[in-house]
Protein backbone atom coordinates (compact mmCIF):
# COMPACT_ATOMS: atom_id res chain seq x y z
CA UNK A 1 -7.72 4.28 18.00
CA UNK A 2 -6.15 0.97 18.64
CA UNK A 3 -7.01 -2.77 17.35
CA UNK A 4 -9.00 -1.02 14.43
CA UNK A 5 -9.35 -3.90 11.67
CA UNK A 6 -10.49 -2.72 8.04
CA UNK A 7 -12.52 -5.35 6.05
CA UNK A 8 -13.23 -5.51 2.99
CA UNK A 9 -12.83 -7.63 -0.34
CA UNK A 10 -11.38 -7.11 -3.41
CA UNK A 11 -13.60 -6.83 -6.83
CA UNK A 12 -12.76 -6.04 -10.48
CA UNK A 13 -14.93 -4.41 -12.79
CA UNK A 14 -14.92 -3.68 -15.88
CA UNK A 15 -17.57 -1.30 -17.91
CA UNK A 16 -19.88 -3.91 -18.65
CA UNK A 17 -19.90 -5.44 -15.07
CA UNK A 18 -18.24 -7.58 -12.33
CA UNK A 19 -16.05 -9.44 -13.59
CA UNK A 20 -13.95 -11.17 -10.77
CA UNK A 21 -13.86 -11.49 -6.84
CA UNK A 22 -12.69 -14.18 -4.45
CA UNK A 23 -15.18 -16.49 -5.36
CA UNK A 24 -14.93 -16.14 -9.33
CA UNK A 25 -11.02 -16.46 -8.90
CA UNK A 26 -11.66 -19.98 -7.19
CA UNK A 27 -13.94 -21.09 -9.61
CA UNK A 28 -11.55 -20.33 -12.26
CA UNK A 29 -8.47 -22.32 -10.45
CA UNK A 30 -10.83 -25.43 -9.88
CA UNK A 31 -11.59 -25.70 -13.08
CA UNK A 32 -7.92 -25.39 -13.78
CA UNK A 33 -6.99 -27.96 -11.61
CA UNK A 34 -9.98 -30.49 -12.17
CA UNK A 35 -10.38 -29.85 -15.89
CA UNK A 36 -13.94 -29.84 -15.12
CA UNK A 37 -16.87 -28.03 -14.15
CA UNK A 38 -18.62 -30.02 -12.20
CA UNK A 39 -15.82 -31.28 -10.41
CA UNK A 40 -14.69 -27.67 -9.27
CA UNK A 41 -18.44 -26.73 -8.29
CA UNK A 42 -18.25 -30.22 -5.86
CA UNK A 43 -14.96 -29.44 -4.39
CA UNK A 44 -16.38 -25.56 -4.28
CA UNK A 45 -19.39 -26.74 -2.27
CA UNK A 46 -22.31 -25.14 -4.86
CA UNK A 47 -24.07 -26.55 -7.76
CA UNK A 48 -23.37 -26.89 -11.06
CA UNK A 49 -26.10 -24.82 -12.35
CA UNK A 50 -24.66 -21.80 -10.00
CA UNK A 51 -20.65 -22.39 -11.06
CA UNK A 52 -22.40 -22.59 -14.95
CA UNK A 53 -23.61 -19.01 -14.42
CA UNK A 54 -20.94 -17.65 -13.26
CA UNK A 55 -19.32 -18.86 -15.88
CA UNK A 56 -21.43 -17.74 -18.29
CA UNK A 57 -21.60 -13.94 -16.43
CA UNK A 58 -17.78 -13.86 -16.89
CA UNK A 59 -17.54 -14.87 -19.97
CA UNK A 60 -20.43 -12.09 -21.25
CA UNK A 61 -18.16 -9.65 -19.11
CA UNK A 62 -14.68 -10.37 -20.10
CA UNK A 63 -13.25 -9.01 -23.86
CA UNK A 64 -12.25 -12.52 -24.10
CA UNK A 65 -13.50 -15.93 -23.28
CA UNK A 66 -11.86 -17.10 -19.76
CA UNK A 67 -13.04 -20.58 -19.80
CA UNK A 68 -13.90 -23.01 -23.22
CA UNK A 69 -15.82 -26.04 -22.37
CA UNK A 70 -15.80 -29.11 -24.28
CA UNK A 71 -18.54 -31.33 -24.86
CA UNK A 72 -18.67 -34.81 -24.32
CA UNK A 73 -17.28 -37.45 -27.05
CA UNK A 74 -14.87 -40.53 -26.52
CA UNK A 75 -12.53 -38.15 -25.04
CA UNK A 76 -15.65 -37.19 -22.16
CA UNK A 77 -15.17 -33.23 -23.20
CA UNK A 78 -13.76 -31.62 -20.18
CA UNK A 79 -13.38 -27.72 -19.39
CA UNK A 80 -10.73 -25.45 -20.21
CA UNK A 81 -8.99 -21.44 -18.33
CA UNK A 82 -8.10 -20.03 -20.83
CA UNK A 83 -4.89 -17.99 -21.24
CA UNK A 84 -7.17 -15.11 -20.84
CA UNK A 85 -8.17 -16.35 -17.97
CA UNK A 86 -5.13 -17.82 -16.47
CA UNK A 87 -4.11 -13.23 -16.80
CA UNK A 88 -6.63 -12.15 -14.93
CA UNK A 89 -6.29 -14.80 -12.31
CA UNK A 90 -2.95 -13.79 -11.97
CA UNK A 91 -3.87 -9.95 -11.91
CA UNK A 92 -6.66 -10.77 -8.75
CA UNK A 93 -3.86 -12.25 -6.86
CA UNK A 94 -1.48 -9.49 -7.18
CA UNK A 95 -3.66 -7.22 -6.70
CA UNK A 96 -5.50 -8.54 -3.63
CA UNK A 97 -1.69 -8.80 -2.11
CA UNK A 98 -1.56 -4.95 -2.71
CA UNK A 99 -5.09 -4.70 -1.37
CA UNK A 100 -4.23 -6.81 1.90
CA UNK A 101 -0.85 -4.94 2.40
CA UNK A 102 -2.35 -1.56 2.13
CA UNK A 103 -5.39 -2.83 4.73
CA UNK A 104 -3.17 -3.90 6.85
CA UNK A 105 -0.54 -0.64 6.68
CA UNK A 106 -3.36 2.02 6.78
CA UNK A 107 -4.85 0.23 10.00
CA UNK A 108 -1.15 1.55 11.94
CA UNK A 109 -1.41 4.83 10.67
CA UNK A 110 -5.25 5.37 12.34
């Protein structure tokens, strides 16, 4: 069978639930580049309330915190990836490398 293409996405679980996918790992490096939130939901085109939640969902999941936020003050707060966080970003993208390579490798041997 030629011009077969496999989809599919990667997702990482851990016993108490989802804890990362595609969407999740952008989240996380918005907020790592913005410092904020709100900020990363805007660029991210969904609101605040949804990018709090899933947030929130991660953080319940994870064995660690993956992102601190900081309330306002003189210093206007801001929002923080933790190094926990900063791992498992890291761990998504090399696997989801793997997970494209083998996709794309098992699709020639069909």
């Amino acid at each position: 069978m030629k011009n077969l293409i496999i989809k599919g996405h990667l997702s990482i679980e851990n016993e108490k639930g989802h804890l990362m996918g595609m969407g999740k790992k952008q989240l996380l490096e918005k907020i790592k580049e913005t410092g904020s939130i709100k900020a990363a939901a805007t660029e991210m085109q969904i609101s605040y309330r949804h990018a709090w939640e899933m947030i929130k969902k991660m953080n319940a999941i994870s064995d660690a915190p993956l992102v601190i936020k900081n309330t306002g003050g003189s210093s206007g707060g801001g929002t923080v990836v933790t190094e926990e966080g900063e791992k498992l970003i890291a761990c998504y993208i090399k696997l989801n490398a793997a997970f494209e390579e083998f996709k794309e490798q098992i699709c020639k041997t069909i």
